[in-house]
C-alpha atoms as a PDB file:
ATOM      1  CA  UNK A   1      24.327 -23.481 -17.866  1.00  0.00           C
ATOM      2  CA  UNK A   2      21.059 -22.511 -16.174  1.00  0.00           C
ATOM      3  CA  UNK A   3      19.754 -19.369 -18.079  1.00  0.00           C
ATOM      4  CA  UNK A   4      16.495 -16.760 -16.872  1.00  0.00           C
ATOM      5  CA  UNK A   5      14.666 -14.839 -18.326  1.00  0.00           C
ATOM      6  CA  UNK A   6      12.315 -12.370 -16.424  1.00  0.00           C
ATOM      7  CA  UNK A   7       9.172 -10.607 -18.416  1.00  0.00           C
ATOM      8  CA  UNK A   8       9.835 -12.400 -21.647  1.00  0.00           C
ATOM      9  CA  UNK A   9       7.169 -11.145 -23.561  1.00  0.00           C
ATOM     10  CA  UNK A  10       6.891 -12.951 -26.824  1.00  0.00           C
ATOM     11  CA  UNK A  11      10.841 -12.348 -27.207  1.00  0.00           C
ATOM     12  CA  UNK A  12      12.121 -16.084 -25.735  1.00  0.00           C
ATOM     13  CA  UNK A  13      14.245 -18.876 -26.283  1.00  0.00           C
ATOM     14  CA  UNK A  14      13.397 -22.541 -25.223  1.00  0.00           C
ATOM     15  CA  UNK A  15      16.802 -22.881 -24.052  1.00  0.00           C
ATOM     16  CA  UNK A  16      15.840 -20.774 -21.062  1.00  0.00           C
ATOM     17  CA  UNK A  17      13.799 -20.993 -18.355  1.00  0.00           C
ATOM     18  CA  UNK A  18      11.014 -17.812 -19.392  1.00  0.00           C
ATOM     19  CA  UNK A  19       8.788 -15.991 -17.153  1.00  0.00           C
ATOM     20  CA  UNK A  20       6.044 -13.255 -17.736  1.00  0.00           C
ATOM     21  CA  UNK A  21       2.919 -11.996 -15.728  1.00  0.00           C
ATOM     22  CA  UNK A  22       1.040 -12.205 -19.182  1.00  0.00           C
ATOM     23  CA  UNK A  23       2.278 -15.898 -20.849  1.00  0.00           C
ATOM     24  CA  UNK A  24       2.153 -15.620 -24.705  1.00  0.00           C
ATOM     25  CA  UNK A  25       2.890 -19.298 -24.956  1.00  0.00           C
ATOM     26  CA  UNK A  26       2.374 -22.627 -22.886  1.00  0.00           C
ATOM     27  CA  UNK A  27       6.258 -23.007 -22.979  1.00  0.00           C
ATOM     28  CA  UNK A  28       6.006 -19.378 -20.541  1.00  0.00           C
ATOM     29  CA  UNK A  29       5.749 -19.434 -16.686  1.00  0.00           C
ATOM     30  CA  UNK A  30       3.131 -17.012 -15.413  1.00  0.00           C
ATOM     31  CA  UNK A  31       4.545 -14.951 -12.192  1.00  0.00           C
ATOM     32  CA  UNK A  32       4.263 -11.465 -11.146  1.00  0.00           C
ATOM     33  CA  UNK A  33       7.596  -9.731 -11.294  1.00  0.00           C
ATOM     34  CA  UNK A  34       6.296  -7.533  -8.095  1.00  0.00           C
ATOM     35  CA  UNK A  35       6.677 -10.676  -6.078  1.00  0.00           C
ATOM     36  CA  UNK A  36       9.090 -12.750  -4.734  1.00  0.00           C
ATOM     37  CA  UNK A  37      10.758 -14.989  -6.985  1.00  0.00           C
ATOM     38  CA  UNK A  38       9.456 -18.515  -7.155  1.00  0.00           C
ATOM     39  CA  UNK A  39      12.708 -20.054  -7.265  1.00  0.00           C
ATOM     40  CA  UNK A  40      15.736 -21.473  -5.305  1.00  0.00           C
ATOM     41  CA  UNK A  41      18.903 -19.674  -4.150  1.00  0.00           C
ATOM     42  CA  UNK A  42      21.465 -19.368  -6.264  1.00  0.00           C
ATOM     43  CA  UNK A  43      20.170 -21.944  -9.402  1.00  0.00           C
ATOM     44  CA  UNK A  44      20.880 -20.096 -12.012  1.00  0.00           C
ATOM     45  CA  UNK A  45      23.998 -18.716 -13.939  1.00  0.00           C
ATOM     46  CA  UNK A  46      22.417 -16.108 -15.834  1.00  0.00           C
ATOM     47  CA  UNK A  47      19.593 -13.731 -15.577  1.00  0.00           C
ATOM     48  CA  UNK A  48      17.730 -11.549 -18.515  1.00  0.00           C
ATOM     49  CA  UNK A  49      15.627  -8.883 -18.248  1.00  0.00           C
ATOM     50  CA  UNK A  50      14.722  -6.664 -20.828  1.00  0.00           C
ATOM     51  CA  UNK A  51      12.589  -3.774 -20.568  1.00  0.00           C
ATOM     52  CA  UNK A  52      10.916  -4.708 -17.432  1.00  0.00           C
ATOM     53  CA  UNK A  53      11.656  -2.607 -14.512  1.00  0.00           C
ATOM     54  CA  UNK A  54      10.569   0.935 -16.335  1.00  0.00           C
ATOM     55  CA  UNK A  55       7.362  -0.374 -15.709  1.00  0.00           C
ATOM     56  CA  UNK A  56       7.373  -0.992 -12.029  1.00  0.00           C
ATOM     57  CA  UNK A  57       7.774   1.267  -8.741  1.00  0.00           C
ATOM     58  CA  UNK A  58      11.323   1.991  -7.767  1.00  0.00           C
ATOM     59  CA  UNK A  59      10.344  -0.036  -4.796  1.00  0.00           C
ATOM     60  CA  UNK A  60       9.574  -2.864  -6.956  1.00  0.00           C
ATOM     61  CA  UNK A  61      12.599  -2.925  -9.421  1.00  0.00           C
ATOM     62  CA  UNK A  62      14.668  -2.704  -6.630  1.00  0.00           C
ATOM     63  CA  UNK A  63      13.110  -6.111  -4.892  1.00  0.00           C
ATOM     64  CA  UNK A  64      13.203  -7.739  -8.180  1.00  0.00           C
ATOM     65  CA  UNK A  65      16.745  -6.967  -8.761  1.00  0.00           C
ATOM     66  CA  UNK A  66      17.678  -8.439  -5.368  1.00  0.00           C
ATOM     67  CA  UNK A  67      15.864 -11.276  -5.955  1.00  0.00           C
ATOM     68  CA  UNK A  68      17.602 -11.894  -9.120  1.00  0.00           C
ATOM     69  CA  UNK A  69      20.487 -11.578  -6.848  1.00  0.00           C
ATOM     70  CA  UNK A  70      18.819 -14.805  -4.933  1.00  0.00           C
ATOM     71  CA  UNK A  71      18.860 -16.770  -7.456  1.00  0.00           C
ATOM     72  CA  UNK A  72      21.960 -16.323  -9.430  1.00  0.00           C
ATOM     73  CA  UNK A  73      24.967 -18.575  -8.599  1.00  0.00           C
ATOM     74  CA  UNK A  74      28.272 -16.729  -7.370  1.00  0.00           C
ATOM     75  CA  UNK A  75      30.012 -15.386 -10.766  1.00  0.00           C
ATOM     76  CA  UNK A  76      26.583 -15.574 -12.265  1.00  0.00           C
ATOM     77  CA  UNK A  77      25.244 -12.380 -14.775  1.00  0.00           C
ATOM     78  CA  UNK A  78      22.470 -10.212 -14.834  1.00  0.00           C
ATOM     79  CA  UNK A  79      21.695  -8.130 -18.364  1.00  0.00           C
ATOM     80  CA  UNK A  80      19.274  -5.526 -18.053  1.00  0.00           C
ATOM     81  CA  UNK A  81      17.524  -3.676 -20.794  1.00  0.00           C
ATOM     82  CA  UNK A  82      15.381  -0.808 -20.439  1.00  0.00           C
ATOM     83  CA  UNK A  83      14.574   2.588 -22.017  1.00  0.00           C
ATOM     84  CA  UNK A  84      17.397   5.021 -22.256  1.00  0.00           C
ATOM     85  CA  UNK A  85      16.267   8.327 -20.497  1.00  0.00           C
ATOM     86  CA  UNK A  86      19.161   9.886 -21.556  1.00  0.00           C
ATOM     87  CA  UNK A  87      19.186   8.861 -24.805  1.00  0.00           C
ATOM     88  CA  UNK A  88      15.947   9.937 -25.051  1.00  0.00           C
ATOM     89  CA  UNK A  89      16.719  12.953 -23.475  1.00  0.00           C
ATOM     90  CA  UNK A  90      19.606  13.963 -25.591  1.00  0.00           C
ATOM     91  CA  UNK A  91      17.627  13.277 -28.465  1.00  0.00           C
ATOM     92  CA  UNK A  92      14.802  15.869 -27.741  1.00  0.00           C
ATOM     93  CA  UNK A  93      17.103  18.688 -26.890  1.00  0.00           C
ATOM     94  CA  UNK A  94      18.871  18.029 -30.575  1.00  0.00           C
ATOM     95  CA  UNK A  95      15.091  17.686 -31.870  1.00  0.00           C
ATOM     96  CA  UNK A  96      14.188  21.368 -30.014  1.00  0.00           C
ATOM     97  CA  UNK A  97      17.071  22.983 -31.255  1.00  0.00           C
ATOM     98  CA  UNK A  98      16.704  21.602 -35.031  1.00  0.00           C
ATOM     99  CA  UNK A  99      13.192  22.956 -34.980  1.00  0.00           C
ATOM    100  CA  UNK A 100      13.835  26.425 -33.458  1.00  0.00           C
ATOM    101  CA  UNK A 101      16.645  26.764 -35.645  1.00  0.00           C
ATOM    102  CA  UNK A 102      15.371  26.573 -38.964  1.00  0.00           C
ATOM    103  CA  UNK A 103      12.081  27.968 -40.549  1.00  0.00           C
ATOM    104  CA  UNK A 104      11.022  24.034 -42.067  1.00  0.00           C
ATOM    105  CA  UNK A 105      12.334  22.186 -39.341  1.00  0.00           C
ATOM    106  CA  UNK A 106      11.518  18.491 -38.423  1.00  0.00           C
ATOM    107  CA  UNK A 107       8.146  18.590 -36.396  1.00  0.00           C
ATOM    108  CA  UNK A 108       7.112  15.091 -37.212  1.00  0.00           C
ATOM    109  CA  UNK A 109      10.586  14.286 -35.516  1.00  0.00           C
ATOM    110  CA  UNK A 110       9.913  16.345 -32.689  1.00  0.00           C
ATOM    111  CA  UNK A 111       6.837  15.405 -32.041  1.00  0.00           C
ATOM    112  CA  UNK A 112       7.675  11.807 -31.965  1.00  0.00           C
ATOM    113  CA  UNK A 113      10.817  12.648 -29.610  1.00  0.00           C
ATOM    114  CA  UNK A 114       7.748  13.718 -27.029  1.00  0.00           C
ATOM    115  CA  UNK A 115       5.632  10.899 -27.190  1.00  0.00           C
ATOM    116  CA  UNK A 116       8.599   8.423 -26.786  1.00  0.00           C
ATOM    117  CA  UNK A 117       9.490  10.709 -23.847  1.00  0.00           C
ATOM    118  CA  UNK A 118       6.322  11.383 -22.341  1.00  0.00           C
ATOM    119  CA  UNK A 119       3.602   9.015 -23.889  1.00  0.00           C
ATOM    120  CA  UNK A 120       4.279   5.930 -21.709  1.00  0.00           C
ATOM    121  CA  UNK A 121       4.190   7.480 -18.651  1.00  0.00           C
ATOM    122  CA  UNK A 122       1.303   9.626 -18.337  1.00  0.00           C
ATOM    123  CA  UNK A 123      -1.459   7.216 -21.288  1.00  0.00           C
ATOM    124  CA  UNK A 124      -4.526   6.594 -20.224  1.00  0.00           C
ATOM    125  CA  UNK A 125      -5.675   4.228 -22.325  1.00  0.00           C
ATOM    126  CA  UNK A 126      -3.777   1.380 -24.281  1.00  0.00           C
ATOM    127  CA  UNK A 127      -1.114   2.567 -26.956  1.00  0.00           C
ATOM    128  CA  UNK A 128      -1.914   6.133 -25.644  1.00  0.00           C
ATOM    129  CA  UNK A 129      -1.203   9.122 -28.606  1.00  0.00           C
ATOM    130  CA  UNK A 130       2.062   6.950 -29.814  1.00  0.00           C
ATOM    131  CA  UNK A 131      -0.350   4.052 -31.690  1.00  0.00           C
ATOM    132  CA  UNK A 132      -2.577   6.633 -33.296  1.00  0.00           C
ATOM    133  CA  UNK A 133       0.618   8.405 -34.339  1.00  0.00           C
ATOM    134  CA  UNK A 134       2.394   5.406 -35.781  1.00  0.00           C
ATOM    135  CA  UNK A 135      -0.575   4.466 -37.487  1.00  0.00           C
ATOM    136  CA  UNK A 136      -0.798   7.967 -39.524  1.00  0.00           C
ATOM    137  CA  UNK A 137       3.167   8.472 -39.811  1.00  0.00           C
ATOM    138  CA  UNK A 138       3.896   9.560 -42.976  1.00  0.00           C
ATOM    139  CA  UNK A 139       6.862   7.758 -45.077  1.00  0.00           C
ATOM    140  CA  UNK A 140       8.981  10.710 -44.490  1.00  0.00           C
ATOM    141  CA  UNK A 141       8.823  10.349 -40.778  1.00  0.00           C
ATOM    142  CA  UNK A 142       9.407   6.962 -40.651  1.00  0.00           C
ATOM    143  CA  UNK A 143      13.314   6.768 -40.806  1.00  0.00           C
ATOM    144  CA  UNK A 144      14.311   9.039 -37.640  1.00  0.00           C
ATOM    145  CA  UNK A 145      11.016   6.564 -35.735  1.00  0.00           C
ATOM    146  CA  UNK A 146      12.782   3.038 -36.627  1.00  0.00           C
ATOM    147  CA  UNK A 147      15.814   4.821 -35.758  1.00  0.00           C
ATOM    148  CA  UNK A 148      14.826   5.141 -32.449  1.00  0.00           C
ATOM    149  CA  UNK A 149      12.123   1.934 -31.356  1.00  0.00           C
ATOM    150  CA  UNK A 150      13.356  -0.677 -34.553  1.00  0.00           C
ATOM    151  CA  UNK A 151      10.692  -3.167 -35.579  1.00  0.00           C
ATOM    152  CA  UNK A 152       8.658  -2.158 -32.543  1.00  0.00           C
ATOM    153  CA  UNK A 153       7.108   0.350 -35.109  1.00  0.00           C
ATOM    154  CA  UNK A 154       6.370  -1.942 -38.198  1.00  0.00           C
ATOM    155  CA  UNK A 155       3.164  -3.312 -36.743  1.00  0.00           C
ATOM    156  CA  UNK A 156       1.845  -0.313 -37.503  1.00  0.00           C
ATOM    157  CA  UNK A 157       3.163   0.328 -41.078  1.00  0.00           C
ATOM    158  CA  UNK A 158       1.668  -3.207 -42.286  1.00  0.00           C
ATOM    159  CA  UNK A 159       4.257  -5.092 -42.364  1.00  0.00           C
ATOM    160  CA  UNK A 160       3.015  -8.311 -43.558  1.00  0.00           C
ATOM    161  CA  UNK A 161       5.651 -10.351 -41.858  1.00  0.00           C
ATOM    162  CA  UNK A 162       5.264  -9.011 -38.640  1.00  0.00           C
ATOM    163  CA  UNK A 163       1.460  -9.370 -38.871  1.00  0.00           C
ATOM    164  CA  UNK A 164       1.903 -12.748 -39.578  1.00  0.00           C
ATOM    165  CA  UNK A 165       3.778 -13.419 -36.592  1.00  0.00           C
ATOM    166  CA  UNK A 166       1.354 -11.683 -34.510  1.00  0.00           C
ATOM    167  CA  UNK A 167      -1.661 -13.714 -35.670  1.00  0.00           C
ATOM    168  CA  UNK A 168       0.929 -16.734 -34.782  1.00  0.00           C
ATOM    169  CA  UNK A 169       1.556 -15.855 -31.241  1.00  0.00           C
ATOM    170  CA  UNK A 170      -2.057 -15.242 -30.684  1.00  0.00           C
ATOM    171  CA  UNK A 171      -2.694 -19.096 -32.041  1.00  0.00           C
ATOM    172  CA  UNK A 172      -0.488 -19.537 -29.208  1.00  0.00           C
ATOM    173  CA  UNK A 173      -1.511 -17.609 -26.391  1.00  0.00           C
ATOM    174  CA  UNK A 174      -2.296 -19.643 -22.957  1.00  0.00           C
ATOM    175  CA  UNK A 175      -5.680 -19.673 -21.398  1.00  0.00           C
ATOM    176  CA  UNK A 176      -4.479 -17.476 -18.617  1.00  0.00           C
ATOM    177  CA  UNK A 177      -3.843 -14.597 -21.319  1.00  0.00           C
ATOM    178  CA  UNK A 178      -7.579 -15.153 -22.612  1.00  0.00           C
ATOM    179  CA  UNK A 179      -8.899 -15.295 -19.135  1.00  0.00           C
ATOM    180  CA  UNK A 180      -7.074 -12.201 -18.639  1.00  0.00           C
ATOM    181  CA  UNK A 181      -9.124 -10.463 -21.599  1.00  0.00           C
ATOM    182  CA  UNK A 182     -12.201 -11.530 -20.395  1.00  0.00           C
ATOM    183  CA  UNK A 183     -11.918 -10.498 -16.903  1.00  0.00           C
ATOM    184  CA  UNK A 184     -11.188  -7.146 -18.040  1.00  0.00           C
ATOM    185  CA  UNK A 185     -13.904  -6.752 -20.022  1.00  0.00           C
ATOM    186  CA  UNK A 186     -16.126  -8.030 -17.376  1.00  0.00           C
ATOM    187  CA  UNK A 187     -14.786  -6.046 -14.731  1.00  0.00           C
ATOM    188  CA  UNK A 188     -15.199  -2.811 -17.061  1.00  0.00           C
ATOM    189  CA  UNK A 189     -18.995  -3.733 -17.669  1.00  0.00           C
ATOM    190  CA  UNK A 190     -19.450  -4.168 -13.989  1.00  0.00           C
ATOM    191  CA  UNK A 191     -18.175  -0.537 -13.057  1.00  0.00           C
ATOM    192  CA  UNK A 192     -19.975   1.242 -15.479  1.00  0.00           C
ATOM    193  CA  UNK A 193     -23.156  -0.521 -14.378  1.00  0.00           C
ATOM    194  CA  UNK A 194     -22.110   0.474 -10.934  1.00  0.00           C
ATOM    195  CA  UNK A 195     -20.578   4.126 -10.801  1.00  0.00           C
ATOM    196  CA  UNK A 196     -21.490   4.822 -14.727  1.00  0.00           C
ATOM    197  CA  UNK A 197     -18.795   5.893 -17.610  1.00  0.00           C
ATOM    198  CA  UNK A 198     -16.411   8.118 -15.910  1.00  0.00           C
ATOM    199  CA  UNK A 199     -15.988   5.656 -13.252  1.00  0.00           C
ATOM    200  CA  UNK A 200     -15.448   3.062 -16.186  1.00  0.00           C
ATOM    201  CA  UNK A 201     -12.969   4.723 -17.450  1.00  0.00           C
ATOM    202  CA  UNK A 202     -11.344   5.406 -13.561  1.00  0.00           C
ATOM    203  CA  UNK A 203     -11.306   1.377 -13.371  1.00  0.00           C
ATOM    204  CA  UNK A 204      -9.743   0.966 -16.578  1.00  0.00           C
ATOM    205  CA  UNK A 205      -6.836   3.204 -16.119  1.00  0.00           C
ATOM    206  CA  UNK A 206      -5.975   1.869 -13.189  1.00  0.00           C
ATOM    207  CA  UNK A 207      -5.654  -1.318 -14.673  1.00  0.00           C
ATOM    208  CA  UNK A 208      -3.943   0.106 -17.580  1.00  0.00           C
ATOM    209  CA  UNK A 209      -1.323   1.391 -15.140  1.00  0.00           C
ATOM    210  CA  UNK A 210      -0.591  -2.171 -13.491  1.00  0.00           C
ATOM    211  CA  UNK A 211      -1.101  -3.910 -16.334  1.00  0.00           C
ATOM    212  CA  UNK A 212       2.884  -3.512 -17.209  1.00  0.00           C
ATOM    213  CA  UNK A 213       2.215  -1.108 -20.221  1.00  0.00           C
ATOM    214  CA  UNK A 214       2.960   2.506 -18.790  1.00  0.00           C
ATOM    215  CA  UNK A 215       6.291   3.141 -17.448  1.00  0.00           C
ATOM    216  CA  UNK A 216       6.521   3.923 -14.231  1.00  0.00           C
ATOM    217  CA  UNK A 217       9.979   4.984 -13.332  1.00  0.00           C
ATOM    218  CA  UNK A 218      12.661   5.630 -16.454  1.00  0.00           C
ATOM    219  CA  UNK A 219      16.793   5.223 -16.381  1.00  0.00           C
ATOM    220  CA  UNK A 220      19.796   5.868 -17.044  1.00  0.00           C
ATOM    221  CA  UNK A 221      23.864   4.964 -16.453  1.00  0.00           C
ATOM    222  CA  UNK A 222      24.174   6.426 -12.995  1.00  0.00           C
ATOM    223  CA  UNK A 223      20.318   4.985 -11.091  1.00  0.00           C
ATOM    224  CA  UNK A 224      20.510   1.785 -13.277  1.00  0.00           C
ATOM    225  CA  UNK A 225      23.921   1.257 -12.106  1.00  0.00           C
ATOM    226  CA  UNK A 226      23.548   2.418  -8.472  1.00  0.00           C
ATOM    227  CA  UNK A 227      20.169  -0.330  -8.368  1.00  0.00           C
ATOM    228  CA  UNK A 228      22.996  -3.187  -9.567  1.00  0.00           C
ATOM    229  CA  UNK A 229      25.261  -1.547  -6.784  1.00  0.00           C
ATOM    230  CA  UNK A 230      23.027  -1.487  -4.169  1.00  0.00           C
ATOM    231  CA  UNK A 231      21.555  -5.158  -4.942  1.00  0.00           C
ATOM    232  CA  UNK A 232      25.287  -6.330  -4.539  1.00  0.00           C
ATOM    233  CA  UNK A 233      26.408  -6.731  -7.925  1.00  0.00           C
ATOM    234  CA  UNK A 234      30.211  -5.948  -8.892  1.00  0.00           C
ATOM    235  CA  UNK A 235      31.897  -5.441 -12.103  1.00  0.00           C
ATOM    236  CA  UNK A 236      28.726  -3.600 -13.197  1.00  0.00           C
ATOM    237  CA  UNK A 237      29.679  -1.669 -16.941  1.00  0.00           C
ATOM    238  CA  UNK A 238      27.323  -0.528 -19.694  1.00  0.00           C
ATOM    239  CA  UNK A 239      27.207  -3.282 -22.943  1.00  0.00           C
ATOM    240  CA  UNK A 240      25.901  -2.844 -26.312  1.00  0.00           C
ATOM    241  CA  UNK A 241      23.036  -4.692 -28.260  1.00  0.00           C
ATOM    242  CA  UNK A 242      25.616  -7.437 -29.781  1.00  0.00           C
ATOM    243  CA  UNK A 243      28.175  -7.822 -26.996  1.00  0.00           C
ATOM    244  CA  UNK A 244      27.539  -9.869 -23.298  1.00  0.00           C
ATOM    245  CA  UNK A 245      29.365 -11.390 -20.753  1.00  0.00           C
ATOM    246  CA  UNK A 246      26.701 -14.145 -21.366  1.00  0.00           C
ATOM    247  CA  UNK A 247      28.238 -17.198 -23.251  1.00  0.00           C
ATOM    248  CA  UNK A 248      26.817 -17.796 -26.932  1.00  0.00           C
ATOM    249  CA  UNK A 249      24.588 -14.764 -25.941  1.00  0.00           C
ATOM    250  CA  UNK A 250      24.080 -14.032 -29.883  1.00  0.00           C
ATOM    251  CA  UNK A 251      23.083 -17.040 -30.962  1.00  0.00           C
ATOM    252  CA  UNK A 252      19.670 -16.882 -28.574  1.00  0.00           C
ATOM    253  CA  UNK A 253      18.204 -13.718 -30.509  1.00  0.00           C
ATOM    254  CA  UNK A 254      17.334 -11.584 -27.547  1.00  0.00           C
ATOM    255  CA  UNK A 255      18.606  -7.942 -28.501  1.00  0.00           C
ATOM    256  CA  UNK A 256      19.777  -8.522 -31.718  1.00  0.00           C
ATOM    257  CA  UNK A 257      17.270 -10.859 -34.334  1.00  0.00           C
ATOM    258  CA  UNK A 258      18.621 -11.592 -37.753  1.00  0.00           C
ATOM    259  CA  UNK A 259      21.356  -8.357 -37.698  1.00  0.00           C
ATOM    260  CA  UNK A 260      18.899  -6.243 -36.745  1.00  0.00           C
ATOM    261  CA  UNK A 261      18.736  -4.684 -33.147  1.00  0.00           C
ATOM    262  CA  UNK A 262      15.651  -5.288 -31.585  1.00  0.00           C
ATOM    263  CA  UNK A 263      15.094  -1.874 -29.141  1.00  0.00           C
ATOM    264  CA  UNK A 264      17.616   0.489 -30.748  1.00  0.00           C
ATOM    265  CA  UNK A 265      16.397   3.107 -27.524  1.00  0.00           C
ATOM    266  CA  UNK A 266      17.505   0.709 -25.130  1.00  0.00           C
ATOM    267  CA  UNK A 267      20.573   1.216 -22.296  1.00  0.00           C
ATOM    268  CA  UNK A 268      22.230  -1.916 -21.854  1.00  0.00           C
ATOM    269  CA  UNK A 269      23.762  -2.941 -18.413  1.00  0.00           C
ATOM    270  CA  UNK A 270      25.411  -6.326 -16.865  1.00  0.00           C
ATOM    271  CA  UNK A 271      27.097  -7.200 -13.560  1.00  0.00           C
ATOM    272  CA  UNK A 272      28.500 -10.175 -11.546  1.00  0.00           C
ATOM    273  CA  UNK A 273      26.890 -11.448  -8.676  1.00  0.00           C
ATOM    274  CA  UNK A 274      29.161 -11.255  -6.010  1.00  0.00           C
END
């Protein structure tokens, strides 16, 4: 069984065939999920992506989902992951109403509800208000937060483990990812010595905004399943975290690592390629 997976991040297994514009790891292939696949018609059995197509155009999610089509066998799977809107949604309308309804009510909560709603889509620099925020939360705040993003948040609370793990994929990072880092920081030099600070900053939001951190479109059960529909998919149903279609999907650690569900906020989706 051929398995893909699209914008791995540093969330992979080696018993897939991993892809990412930004390779964490010489075992990742570097393409541009805005372009055309690299790959032959119908190779694979199964395609992941998780938490991918919130951050490009609807034009864009929409090519890569057809090109996922491309490539799957006939009967193969596609699982996508992405950002609940209405979760999120319904969660800041229960938010508003505790904290108009009560004279102590949750404003740490409800001010994290709007950042996770809003922050992603309109930063304009890296980590926006939400990394400043998770790096102050108090203790008390931090249940309803994990509740919501998981472990995405204990990077901030100094979590040793996860610290250590970062310093581990950075020992592993590709040259492409360092290049990356470096171009950047040349080409912010350059524009400031050209058009001065405020055009600095002009150059690096824009490449903030394609740089796959801000969301640029958001989700939910009806437009995720209409994209599937559309791209030709059948027998398209919302999953959960630890069930899949996929064979043996478990044992690869994608959405669930070690009992513990990775993006808790996430809306989970799968169809059949016709």
């Amino acid at each position: 069984m051929k398995l893909l997976n699209i914008g791995c991040g540093a969330t992979y297994h080696p018993a897939w065939v991993n892809i990412d514009v930004e390779p964490v790891s010489k075992e990742i292939l570097r393409h541009d999920a805005t372009t055309p696949l690299p790959l032959e018609d119908g190779c694979f059995d199964v395609c992941y992506c998780s938490h991918v197509l919130e951050h490009l155009s609807r034009d864009e999610a929409r090519l890569l989902v057809t090109e996922i089509h491309r490539v799957l066998k006939p009967g193969g799977i596609i699982r996508l992951v992405v950002p609940d809107l209405e979760g999120i949604v319904r969660a800041y309308l229960s938010t508003l109403e505790q904290v108009l309804s009560t004279t102590e009510g949750d404003e740490l909560s409800y001010d994290w509800i709007m950042l996770e709603l809003l922050d992603q889509m309109v930063r304009g620099a890296s980590e926006g208000k939400m990394g400043p925020f998770l790096k102050k939360c108090p203790p008390e705040a931090r249940a309803f937060i994990a509740a919501r993003i998981g472990t995405e948040a204990e990077r901030f609370w100094g979590n040793e483990q996860v610290q250590h793990g970062t310093l581990t994929q950075l020992s592993e990072m590709s040259p492409v990812w360092f290049i990356g880092k470096i171009r950047y920081f040349l080409m912010s030099g350059c524009a400031w010595l050209l058009v001065g600070r405020r055009g600095m900053r002009a150059v690096r939001e824009g490449w903030l905004r394609t740089s796959g951190e801000v969301h640029r479109w958001m989700y939910d059960r009806f437009s995720l399943g209409r994209l599937l529909r559309e791209a030709r998919f059948d027998e398209i149903a919302v999953s959960t975290p630890d069930m899949s279609r996929i064979p043996g999907f478990a044992a690869y650690e994608l959405d669930v690592v070690a009992g513990v569900v990775r993006k808790p906020d996430s809306l989970f989706m799968e169809g059949v390629r016709l």
